[in-house]
N, C-alpha and C. Protein backbone atom coordinates (compact mmCIF):
# COMPACT_ATOMS: atom_id res chain seq x y z
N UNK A 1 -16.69 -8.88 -22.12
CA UNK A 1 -15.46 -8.23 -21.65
C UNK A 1 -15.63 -6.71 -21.79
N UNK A 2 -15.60 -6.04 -20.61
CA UNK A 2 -15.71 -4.67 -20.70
C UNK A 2 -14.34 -4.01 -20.24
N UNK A 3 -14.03 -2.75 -20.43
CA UNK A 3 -12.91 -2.12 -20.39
C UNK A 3 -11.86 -2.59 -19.10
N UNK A 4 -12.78 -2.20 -17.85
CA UNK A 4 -12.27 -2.86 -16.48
C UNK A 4 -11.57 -4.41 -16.44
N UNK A 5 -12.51 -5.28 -17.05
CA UNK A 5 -12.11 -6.69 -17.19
C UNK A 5 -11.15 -6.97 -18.37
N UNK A 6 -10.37 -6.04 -19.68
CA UNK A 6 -9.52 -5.81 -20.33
C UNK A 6 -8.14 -5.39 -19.69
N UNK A 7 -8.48 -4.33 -18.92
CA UNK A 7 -7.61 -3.77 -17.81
C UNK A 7 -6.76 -4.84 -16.93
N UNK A 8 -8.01 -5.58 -16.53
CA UNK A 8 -7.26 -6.88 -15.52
C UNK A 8 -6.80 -7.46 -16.03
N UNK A 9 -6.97 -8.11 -16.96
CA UNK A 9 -6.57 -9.08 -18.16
C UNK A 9 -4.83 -8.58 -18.66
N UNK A 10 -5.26 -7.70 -18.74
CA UNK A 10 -3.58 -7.10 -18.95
C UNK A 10 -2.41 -6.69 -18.24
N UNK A 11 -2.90 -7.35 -17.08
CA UNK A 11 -2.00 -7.44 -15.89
C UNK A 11 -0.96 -8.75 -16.49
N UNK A 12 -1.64 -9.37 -17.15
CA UNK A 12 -1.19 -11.11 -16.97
C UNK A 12 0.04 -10.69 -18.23
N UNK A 13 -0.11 -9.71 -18.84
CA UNK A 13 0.61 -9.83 -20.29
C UNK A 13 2.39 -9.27 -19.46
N UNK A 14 2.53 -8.61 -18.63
CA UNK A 14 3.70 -8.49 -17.84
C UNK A 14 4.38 -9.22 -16.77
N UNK A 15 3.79 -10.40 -16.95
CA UNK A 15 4.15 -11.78 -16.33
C UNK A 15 5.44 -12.34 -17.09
N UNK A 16 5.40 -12.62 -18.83
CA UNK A 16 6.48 -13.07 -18.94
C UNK A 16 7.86 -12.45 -19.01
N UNK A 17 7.60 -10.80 -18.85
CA UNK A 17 8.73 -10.04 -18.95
C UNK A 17 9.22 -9.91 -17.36
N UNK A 18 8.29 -10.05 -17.11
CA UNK A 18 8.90 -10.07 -14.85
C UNK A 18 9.99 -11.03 -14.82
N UNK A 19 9.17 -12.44 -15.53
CA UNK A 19 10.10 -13.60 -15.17
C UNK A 19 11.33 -13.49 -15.56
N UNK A 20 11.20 -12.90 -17.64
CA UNK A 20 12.54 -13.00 -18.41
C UNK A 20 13.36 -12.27 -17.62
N UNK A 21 13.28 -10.75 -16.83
CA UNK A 21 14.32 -9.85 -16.76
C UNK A 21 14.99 -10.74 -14.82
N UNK A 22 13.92 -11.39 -15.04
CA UNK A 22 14.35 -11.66 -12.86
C UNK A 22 15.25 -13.40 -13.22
N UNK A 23 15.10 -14.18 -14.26
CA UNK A 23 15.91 -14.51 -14.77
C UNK A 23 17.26 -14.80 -15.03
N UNK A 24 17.69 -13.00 -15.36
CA UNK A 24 19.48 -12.61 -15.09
C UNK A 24 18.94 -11.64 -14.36
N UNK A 25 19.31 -11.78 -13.28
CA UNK A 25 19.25 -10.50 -12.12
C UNK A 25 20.36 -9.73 -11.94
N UNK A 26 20.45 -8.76 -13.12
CA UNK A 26 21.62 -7.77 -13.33
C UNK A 26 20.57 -6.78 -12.55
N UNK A 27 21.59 -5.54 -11.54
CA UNK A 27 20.65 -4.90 -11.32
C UNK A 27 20.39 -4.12 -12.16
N UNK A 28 20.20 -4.02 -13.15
CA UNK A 28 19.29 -3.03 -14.15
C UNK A 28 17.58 -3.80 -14.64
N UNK A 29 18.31 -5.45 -14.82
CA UNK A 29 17.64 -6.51 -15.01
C UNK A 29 16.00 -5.99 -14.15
N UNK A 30 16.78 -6.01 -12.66
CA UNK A 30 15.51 -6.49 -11.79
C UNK A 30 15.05 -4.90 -11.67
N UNK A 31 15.95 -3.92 -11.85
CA UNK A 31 14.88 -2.13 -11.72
C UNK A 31 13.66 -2.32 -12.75
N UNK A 32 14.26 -3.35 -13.97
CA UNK A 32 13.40 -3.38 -15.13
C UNK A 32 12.61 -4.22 -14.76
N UNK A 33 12.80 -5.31 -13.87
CA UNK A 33 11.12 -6.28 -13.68
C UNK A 33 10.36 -5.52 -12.88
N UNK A 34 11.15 -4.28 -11.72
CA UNK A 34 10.21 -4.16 -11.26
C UNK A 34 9.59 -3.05 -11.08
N UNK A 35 9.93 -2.44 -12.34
CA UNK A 35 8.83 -1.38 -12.95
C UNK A 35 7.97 -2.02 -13.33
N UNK A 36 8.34 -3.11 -14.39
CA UNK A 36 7.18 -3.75 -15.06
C UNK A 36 5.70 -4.50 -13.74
N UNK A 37 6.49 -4.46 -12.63
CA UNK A 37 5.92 -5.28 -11.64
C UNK A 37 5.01 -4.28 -10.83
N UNK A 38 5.59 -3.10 -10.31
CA UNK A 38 4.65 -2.34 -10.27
C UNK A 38 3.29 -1.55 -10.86
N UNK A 39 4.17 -1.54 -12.41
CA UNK A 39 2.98 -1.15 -13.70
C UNK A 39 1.80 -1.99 -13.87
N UNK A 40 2.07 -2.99 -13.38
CA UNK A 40 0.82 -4.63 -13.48
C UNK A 40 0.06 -3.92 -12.41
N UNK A 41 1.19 -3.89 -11.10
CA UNK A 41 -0.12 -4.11 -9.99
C UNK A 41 -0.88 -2.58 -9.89
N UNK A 42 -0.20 -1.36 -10.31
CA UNK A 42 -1.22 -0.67 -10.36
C UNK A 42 -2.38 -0.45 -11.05
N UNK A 43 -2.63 -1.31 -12.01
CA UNK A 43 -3.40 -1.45 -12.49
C UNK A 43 -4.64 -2.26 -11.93
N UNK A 44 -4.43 -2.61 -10.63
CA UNK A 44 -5.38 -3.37 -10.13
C UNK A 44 -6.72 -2.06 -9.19
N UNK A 45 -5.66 -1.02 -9.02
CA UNK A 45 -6.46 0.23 -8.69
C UNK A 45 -7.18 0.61 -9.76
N UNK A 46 -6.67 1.05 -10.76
CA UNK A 46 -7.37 1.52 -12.00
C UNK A 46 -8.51 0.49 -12.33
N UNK A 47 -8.28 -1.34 -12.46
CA UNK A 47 -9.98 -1.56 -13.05
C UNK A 47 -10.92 -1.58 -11.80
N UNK A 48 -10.61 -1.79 -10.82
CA UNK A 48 -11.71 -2.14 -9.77
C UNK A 48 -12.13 -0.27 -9.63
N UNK A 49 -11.52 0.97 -10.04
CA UNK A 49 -12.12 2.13 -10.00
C UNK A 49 -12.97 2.49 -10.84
N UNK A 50 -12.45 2.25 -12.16
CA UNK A 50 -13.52 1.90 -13.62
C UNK A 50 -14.80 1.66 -13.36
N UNK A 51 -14.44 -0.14 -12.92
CA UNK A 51 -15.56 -1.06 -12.59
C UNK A 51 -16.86 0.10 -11.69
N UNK A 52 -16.15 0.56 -10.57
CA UNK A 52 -17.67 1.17 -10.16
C UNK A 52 -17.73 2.18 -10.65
N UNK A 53 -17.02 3.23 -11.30
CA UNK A 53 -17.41 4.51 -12.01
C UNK A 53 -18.06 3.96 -13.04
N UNK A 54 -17.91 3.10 -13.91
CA UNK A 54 -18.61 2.89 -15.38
C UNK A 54 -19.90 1.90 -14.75
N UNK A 55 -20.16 1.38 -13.36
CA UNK A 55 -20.86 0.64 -13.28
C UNK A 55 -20.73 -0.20 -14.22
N UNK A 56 -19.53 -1.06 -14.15
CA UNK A 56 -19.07 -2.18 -15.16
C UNK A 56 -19.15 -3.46 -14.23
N UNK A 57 -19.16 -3.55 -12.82
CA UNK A 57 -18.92 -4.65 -11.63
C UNK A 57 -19.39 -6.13 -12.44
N UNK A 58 -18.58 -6.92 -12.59
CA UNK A 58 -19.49 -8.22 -13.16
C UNK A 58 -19.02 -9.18 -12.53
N UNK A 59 -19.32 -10.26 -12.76
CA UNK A 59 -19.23 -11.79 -12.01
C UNK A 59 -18.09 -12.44 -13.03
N UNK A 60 -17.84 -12.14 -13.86
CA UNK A 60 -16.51 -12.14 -14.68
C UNK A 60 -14.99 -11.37 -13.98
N UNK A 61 -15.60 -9.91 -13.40
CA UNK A 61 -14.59 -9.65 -13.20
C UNK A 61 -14.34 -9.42 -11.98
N UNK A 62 -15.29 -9.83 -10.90
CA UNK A 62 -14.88 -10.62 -9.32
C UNK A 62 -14.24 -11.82 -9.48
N UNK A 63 -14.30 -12.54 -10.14
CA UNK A 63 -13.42 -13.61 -10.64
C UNK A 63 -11.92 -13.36 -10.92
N UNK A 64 -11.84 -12.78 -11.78
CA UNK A 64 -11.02 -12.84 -12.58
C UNK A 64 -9.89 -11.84 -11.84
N UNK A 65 -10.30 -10.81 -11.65
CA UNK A 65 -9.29 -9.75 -10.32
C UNK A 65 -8.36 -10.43 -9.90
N UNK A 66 -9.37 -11.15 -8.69
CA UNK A 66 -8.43 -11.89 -7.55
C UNK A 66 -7.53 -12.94 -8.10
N UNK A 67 -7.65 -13.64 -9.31
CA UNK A 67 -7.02 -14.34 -9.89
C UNK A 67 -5.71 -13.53 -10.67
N UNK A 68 -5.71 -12.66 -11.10
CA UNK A 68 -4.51 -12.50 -11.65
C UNK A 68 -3.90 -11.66 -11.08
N UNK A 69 -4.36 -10.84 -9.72
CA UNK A 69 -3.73 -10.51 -8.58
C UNK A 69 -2.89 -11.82 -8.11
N UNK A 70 -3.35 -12.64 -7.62
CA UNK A 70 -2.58 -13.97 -7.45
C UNK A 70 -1.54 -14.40 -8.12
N UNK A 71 -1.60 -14.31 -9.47
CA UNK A 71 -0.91 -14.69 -10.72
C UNK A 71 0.49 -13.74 -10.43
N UNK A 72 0.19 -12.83 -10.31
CA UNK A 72 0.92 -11.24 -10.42
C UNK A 72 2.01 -11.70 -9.20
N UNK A 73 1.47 -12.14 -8.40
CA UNK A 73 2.54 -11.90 -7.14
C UNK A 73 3.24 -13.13 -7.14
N UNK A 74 2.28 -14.25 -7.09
CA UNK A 74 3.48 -15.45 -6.93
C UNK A 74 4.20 -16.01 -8.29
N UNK A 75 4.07 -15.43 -9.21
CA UNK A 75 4.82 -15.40 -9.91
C UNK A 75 7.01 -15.13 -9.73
N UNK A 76 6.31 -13.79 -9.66
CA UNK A 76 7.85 -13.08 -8.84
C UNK A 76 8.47 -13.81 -7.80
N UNK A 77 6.95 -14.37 -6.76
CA UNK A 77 7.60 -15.06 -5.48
C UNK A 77 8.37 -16.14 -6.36
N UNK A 78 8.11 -17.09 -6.83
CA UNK A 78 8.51 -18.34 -7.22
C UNK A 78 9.85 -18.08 -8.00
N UNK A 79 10.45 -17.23 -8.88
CA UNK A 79 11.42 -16.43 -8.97
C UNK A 79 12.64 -16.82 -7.97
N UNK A 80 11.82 -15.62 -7.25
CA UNK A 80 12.20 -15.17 -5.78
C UNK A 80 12.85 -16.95 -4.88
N UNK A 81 12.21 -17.70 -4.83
CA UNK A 81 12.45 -18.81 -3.77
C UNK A 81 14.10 -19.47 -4.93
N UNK A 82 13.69 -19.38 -6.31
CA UNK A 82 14.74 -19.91 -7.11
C UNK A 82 16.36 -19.47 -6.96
N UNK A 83 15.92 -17.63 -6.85
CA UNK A 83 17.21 -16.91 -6.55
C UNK A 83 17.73 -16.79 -5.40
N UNK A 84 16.74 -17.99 -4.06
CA UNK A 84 17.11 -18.39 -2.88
C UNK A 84 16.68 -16.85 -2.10
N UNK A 85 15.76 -16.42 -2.59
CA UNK A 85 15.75 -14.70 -1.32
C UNK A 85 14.96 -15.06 -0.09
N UNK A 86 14.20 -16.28 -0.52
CA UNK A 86 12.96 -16.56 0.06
C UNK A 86 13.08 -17.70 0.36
N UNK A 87 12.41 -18.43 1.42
CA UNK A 87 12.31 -19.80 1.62
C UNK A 87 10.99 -20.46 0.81
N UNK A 88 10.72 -21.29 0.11
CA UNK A 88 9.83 -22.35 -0.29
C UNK A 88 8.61 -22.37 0.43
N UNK A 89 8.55 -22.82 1.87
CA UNK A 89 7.76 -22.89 2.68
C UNK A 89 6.97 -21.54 2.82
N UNK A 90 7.20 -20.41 2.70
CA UNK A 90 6.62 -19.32 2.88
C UNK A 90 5.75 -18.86 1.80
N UNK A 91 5.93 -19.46 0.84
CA UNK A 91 5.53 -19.10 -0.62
C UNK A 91 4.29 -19.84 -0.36
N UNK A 92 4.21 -21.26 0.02
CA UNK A 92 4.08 -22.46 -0.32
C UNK A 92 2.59 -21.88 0.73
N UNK A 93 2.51 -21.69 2.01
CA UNK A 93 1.86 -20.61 2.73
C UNK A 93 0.88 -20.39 1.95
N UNK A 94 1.57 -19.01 1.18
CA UNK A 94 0.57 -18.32 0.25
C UNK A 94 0.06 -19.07 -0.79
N UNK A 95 0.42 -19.79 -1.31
CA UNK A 95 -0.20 -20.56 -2.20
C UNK A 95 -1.11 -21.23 -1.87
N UNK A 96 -0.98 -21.97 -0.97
CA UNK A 96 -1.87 -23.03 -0.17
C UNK A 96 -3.42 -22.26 -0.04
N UNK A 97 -3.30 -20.71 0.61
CA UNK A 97 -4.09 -20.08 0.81
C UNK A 97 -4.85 -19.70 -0.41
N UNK A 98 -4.21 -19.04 -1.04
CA UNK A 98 -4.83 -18.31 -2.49
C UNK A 98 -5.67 -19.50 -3.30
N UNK A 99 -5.16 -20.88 -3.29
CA UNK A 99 -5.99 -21.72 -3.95
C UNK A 99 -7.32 -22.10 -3.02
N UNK A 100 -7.14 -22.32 -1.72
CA UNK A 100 -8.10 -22.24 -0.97
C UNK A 100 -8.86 -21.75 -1.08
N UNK A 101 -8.88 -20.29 -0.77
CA UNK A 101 -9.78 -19.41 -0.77
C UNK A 101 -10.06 -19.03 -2.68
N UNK A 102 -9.54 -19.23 -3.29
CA UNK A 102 -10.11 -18.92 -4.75
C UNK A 102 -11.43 -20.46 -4.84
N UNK A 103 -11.19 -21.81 -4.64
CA UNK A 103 -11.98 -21.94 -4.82
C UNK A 103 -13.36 -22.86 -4.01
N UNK A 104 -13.02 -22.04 -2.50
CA UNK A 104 -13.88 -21.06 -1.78
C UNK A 104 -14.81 -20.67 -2.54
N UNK A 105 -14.66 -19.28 -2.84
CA UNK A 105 -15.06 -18.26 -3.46
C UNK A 105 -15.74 -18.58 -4.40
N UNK A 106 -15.38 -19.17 -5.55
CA UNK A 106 -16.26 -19.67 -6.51
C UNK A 106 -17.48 -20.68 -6.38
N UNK A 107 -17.19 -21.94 -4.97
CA UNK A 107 -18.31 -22.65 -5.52
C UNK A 107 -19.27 -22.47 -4.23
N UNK A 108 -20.57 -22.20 -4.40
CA UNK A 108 -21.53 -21.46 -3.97
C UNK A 108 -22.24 -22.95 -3.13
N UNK A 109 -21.90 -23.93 -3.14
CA UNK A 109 -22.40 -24.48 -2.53
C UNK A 109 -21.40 -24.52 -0.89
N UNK A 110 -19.94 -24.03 -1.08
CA UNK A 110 -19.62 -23.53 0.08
C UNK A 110 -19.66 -22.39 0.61
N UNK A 111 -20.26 -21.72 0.13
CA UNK A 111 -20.11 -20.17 0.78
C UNK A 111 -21.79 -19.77 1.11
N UNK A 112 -22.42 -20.53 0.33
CA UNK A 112 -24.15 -20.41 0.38
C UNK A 112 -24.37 -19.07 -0.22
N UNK A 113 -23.49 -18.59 -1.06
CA UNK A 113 -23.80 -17.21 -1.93
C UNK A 113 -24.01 -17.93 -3.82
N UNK A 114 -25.24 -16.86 -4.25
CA UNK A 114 -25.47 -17.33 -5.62
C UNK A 114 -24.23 -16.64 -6.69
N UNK A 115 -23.74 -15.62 -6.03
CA UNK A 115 -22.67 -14.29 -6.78
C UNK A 115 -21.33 -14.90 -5.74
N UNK A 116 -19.98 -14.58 -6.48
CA UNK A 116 -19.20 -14.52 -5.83
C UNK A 116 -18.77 -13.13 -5.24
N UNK A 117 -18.20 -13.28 -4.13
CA UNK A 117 -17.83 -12.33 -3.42
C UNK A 117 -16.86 -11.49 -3.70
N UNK A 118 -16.57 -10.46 -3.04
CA UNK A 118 -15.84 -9.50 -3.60
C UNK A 118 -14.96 -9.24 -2.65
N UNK A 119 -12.99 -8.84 -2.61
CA UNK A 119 -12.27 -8.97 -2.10
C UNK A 119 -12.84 -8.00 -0.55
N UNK A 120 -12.21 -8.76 0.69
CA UNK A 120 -12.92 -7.61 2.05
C UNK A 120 -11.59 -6.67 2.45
N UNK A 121 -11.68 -5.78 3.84
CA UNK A 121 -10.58 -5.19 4.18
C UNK A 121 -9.21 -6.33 3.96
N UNK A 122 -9.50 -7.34 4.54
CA UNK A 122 -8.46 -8.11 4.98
C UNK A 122 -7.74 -8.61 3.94
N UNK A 123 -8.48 -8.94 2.70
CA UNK A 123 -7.85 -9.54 1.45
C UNK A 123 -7.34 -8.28 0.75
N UNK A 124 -7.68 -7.46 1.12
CA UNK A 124 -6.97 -6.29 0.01
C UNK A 124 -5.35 -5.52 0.77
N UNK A 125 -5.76 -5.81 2.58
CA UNK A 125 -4.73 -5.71 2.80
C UNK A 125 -3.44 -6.90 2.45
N UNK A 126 -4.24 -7.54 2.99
CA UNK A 126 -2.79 -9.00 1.99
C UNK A 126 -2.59 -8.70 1.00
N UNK A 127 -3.23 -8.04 0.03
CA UNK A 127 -2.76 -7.92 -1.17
C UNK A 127 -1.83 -6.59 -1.68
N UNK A 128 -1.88 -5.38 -0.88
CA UNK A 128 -1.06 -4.43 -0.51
C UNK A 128 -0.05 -4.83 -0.21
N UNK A 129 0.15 -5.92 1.18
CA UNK A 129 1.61 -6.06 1.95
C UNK A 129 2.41 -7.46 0.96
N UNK A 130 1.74 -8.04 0.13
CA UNK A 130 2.59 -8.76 -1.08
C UNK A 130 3.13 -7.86 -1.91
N UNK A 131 2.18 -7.36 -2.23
CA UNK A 131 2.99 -6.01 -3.53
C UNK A 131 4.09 -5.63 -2.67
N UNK A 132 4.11 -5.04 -2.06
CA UNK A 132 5.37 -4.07 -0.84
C UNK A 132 6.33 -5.46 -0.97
N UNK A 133 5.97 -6.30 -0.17
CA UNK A 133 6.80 -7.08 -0.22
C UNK A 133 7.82 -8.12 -1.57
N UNK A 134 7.19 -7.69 -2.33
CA UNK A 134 7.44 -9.06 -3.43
C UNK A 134 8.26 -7.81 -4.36
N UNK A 135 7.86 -5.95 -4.06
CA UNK A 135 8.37 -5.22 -4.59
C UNK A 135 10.16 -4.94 -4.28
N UNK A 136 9.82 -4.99 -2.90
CA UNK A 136 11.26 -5.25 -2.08
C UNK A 136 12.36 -6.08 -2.15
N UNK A 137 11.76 -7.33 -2.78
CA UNK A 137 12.58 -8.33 -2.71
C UNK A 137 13.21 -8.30 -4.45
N UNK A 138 12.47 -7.45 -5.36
CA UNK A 138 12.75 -7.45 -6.53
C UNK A 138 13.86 -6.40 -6.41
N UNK A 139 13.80 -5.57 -5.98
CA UNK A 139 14.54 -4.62 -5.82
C UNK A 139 16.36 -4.56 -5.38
N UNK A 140 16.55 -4.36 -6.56
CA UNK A 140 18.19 -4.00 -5.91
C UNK A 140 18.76 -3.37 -5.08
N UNK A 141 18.30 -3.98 -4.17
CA UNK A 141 19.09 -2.61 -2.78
C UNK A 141 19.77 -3.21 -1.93
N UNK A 142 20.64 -2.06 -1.45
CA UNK A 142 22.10 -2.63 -0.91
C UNK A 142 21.34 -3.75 0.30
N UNK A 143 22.44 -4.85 1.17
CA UNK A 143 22.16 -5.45 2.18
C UNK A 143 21.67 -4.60 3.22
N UNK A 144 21.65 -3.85 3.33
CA UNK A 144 20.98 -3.15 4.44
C UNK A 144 19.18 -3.34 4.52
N UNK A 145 19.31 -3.38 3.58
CA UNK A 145 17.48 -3.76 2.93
C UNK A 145 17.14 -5.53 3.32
N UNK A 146 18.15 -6.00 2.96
CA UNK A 146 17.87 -7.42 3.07
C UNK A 146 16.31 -7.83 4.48
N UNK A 147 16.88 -7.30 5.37
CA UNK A 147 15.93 -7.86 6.54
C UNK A 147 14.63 -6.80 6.70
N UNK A 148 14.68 -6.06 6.09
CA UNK A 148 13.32 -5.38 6.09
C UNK A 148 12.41 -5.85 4.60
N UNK A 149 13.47 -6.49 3.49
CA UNK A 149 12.74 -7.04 2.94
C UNK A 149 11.95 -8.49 3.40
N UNK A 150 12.70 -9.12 4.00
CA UNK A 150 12.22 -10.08 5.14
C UNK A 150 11.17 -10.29 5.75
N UNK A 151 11.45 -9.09 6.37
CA UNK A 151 10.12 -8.84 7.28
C UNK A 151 8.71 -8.37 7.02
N UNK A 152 9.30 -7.63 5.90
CA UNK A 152 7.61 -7.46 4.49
C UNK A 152 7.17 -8.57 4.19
N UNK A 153 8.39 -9.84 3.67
CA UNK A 153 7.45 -11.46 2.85
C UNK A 153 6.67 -11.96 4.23
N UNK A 154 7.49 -11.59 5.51
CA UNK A 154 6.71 -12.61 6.80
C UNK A 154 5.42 -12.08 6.94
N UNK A 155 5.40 -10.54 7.14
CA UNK A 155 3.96 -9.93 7.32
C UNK A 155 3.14 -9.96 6.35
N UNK A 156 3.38 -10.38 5.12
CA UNK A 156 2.63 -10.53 3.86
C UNK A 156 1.91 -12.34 4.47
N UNK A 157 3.27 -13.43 4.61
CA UNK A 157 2.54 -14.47 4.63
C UNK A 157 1.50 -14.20 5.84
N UNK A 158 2.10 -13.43 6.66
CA UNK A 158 0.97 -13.24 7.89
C UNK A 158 -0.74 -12.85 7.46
N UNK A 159 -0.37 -11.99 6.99
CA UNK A 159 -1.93 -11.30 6.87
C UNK A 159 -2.29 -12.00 5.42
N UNK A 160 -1.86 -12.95 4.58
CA UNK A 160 -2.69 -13.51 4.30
C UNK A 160 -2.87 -14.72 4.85
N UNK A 161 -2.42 -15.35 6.13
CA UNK A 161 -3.41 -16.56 6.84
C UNK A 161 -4.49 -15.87 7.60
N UNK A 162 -4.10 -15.07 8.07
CA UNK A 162 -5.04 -14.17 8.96
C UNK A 162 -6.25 -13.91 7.63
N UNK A 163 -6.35 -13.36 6.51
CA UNK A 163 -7.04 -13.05 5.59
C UNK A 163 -8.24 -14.32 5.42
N UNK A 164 -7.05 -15.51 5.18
CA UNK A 164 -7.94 -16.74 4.41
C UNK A 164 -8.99 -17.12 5.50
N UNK A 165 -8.40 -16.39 7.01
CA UNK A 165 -9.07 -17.55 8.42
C UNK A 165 -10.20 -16.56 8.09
N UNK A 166 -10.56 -15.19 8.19
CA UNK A 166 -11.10 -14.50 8.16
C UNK A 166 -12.28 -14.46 7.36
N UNK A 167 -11.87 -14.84 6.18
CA UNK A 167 -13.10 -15.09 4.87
C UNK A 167 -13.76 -16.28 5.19
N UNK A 168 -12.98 -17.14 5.52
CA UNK A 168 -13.92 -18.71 6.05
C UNK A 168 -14.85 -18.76 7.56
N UNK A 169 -14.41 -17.69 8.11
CA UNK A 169 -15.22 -17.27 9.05
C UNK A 169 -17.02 -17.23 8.52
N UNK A 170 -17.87 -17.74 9.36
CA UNK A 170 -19.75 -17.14 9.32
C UNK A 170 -19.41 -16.14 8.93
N UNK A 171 -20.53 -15.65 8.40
CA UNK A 171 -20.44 -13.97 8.03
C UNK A 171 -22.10 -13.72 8.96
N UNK A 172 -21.96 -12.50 9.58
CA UNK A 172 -23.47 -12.61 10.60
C UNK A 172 -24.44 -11.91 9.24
N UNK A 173 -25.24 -12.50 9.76
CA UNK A 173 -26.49 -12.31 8.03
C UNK A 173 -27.47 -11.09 8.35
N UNK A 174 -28.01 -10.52 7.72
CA UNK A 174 -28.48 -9.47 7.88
C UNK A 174 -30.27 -9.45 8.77
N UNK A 175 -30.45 -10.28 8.86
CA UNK A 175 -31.55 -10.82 9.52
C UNK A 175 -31.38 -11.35 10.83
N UNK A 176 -31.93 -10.68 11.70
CA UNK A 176 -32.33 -11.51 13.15
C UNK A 176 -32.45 -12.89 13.57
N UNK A 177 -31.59 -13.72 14.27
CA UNK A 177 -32.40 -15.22 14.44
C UNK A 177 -33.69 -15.44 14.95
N UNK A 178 -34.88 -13.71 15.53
CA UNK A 178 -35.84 -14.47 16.03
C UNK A 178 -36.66 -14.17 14.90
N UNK A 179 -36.23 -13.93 13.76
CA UNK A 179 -37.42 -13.45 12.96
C UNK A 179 -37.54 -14.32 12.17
N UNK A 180 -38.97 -14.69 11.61
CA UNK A 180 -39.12 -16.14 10.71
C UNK A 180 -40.41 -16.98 11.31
């Protein structure tokens, strides 16, 4: 465990205070989950910057990232579907996906890689437009917000099916087919 992979790790420790304060959703309640909710996920900038400044990158903590990035968001979502903001099915989406593709990712006899892979454009944008979104929906703001928070969870579930189709896609290999 190096600093970066401590870093990530401590995303997970503001999980049970997200839930306790979203819980009673006084709005002071939810300003307070979702500081705490933002404070997690920025931290997902800070270890993956570490990681290549300290040349810390490990196979521990390609793992482990995308996992408590995952952790981080549908957490709140599941919340979220309880306090009715959200429909079930949309969550259910992302979930479906995130387990998919997590273990994808890990077993090497489907991906034909010996290392696991590391998040691409597409997964990091899904993972941007959840934060936005899952931030929105935590958020106390008048009804006027309601449908633009909306429309953040749809484009979130969007770009991560688009994400998962994307990673399961061939990847073209760095070698020629006539060479060999």
């Amino acid at each position: 465990m190096n600093l970066p992979n401590w870093i990530t790790f401590s995303r997970l420790l503001g999980l049970p205070f997200i839930f306790y304060f979203l819980q009673v959703p006084t709005p002071q309640n939810r300003w307070i989950g979702l500081a705490i909710f933002l404070l997690a996920a920025s931290t997902d900038w800070v270890d993956g910057y570490l990681a290549r400044q300290l040349n810390q990158i490990t196979e521990l903590g390609k793992f482990l990232d995308p996992l408590v990035d995952k952790l981080l968001v549908l957490a709140p979502l599941l919340v979220l579907i309880e306090l009715e903001k959200i429909p079930a099915w949309g969550v259910f989406l992302i979930l479906g996906r995130e387990l998919a593709i997590a273990g994808w990712r890990i077993n090497p006899n489907l991906t034909g890689e010996s290392s696991i892979k590391g998040a691409n454009f597409w997964g990091k944008l899904k993972t941007v437009s959840q934060i936005i979104a899952v931030a929105l929906l935590i958020a106390p703001l008048s009804e006027a917000w309601t449908i633009l928070s909306l429309v953040a969870f749809w484009i979130s579930v969007l770009l991560t099916l688009i994400s998962g189709v994307i990673y399961l896609l061939p990847q073209k290999s760095s070698y020629s087919s006539s060479a060999g």
